[in-house]
Protein backbone atom coordinates (compact mmCIF):
# COMPACT_ATOMS: atom_id res chain seq x y z
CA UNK A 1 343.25 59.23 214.33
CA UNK A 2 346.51 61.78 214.83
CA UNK A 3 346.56 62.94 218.14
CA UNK A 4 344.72 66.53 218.78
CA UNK A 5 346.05 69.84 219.10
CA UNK A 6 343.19 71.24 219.84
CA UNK A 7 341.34 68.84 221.87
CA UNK A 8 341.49 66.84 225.22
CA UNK A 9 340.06 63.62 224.93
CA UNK A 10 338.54 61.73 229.05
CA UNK A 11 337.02 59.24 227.43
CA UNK A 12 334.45 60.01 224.79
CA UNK A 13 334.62 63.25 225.89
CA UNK A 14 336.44 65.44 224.30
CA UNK A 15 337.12 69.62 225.45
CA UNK A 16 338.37 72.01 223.57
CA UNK A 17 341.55 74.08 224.99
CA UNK A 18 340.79 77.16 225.76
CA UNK A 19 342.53 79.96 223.93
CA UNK A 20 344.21 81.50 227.08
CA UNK A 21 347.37 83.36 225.75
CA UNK A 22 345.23 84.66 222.80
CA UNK A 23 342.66 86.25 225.05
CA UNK A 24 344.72 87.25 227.79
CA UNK A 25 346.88 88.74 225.73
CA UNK A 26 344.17 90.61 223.73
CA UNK A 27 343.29 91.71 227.63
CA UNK A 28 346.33 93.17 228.34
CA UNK A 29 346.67 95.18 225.18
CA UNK A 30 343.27 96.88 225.80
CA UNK A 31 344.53 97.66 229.61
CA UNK A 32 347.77 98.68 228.27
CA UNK A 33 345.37 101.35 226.26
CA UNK A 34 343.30 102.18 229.11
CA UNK A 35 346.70 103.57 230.71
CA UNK A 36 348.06 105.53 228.10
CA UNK A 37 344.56 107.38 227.59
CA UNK A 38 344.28 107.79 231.14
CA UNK A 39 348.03 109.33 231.12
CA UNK A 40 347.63 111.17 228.32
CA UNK A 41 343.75 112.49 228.64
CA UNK A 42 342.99 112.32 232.55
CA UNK A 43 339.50 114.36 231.56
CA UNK A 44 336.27 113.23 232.06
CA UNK A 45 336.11 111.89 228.46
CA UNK A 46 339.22 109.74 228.67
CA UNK A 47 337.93 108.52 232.21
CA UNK A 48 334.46 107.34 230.48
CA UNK A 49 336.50 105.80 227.56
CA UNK A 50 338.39 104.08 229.80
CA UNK A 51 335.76 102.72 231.37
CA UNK A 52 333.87 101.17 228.40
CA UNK A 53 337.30 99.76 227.18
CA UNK A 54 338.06 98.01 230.89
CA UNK A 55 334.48 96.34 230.37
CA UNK A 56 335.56 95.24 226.53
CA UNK A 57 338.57 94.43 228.04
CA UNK A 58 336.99 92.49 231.34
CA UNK A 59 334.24 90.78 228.84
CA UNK A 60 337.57 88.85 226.69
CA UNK A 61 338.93 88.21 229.62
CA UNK A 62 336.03 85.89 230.86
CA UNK A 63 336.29 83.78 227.63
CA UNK A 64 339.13 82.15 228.79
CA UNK A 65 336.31 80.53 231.08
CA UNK A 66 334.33 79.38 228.02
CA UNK A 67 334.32 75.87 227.45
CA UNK A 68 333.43 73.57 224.55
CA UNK A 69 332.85 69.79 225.40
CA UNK A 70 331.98 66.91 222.36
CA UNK A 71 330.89 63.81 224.01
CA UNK A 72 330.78 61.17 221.03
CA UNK A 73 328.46 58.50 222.86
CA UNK A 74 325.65 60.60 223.54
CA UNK A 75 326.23 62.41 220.05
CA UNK A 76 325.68 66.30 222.14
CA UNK A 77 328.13 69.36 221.91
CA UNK A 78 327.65 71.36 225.21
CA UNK A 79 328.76 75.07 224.94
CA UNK A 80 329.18 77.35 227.69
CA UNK A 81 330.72 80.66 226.80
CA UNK A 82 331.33 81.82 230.14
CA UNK A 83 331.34 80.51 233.70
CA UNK A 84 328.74 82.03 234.70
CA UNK A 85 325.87 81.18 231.98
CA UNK A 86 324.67 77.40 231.73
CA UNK A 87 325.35 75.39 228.92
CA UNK A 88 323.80 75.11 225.72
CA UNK A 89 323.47 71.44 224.18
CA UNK A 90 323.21 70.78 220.96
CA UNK A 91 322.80 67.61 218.91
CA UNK A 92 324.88 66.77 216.32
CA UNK A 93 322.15 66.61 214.23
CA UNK A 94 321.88 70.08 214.64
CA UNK A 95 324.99 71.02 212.88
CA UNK A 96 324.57 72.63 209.59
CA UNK A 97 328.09 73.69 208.29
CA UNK A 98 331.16 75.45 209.44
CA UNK A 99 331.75 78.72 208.79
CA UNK A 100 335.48 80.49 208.81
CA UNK A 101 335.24 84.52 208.48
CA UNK A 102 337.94 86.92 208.55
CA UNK A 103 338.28 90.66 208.49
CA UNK A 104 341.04 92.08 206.69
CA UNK A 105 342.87 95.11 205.69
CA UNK A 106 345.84 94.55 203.73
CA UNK A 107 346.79 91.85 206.16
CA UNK A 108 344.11 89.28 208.02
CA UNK A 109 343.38 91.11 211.00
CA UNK A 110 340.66 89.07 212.88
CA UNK A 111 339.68 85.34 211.44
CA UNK A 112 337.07 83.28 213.37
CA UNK A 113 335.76 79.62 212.73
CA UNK A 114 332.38 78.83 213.47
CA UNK A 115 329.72 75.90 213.97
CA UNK A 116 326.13 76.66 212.14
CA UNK A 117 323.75 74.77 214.01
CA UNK A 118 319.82 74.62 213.40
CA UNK A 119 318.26 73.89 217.02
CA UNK A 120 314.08 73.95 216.86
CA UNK A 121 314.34 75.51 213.33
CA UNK A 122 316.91 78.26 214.83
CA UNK A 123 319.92 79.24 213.42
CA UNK A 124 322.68 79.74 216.32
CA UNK A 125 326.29 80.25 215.48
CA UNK A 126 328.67 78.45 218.16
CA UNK A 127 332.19 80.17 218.19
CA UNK A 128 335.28 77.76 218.24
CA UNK A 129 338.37 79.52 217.64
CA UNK A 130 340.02 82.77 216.26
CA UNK A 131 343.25 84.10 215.13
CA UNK A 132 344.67 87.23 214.22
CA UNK A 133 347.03 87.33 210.89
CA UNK A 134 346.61 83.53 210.17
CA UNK A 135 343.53 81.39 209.29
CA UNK A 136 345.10 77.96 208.80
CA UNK A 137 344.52 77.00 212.40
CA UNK A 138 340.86 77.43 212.18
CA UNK A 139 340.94 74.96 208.85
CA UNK A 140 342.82 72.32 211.80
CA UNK A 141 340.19 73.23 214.13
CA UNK A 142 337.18 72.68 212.01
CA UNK A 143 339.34 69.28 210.56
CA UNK A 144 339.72 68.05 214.33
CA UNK A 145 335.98 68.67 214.84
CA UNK A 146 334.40 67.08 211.79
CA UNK A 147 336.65 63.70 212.64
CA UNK A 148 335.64 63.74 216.39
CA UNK A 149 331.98 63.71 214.88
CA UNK A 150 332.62 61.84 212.24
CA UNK A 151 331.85 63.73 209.75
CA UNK A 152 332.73 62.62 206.31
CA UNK A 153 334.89 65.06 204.16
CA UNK A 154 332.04 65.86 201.65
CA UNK A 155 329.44 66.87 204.71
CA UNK A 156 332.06 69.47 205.86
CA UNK A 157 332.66 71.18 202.47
């Protein structure tokens, strides 16, 4: 097996790196906004706008916390979006398919990659990874994925 970009393996257990520069990043833009409508519109409409934009940009923010952990022997994926919710575990039974979306306007603008699991009949969708402009990542994060479960190439397509 190549070694993983997106992946650190203790063991069996393998956790996905968290997309830090992309969220913080995303973060910063959206306080960079907050300023300049507070600068340019210090009324009590740009003060409420403000607001809701801090907690948009707050809420990416805490998914740098997320975490994503694959542990092979006892064949569970354990997903925690935030610190401060417990983890979901899922079977890899579960799994139905990947799913990669993306949102565009002349150029990709958003692209996200997706597990589609089926827990007690169920359909939850488990984020993994998204890009802006570029979608080939989420093909090598969905690749990584499907050969830490060992997946074979036609239950993937």
């Amino acid at each position: 097996m190549e070694p993983l970009q997106y992946f650190t393996r203790e063991g069996n257990v393998y956790t996905k790196k968290s997309q830090t520069a992309f969220f913080c990043l995303l973060a910063l833009l959206l306080s960079g906004l907050i300023v300049f409508i507070l600068y340019n519109n210090p009324t009590r409409g740009g003060i409420v706008s403000s607001l809701l934009i801090g907690a948009f940009a707050v809420i990416i923010a805490l998914r740098v916390t997320g975490k994503l952990k694959i542990d092979v022997n006892a064949r569970t994926i354990s997903v925690q979006p935030v610190f401060f919710i417990s983890p979901t575990e899922y079977r890899f039974e579960d799994f139905q398919n990947f799913l990669i979306s993306k949102q565009s306007f002349i150029v990709t603008v958003n692209a996200t990659a997706a597990m589609i699991m089926d827990k007690n009949g169920k359909r939850k969708s488990v984020m993994l990874h998204q890009t802006m402009f570029l979608t080939k990542p989420l093909q090598q994060v969905t690749t990584e994925i499907a050969g830490i479960m060992g997946l074979e190439e036609e239950d993937i397509a």
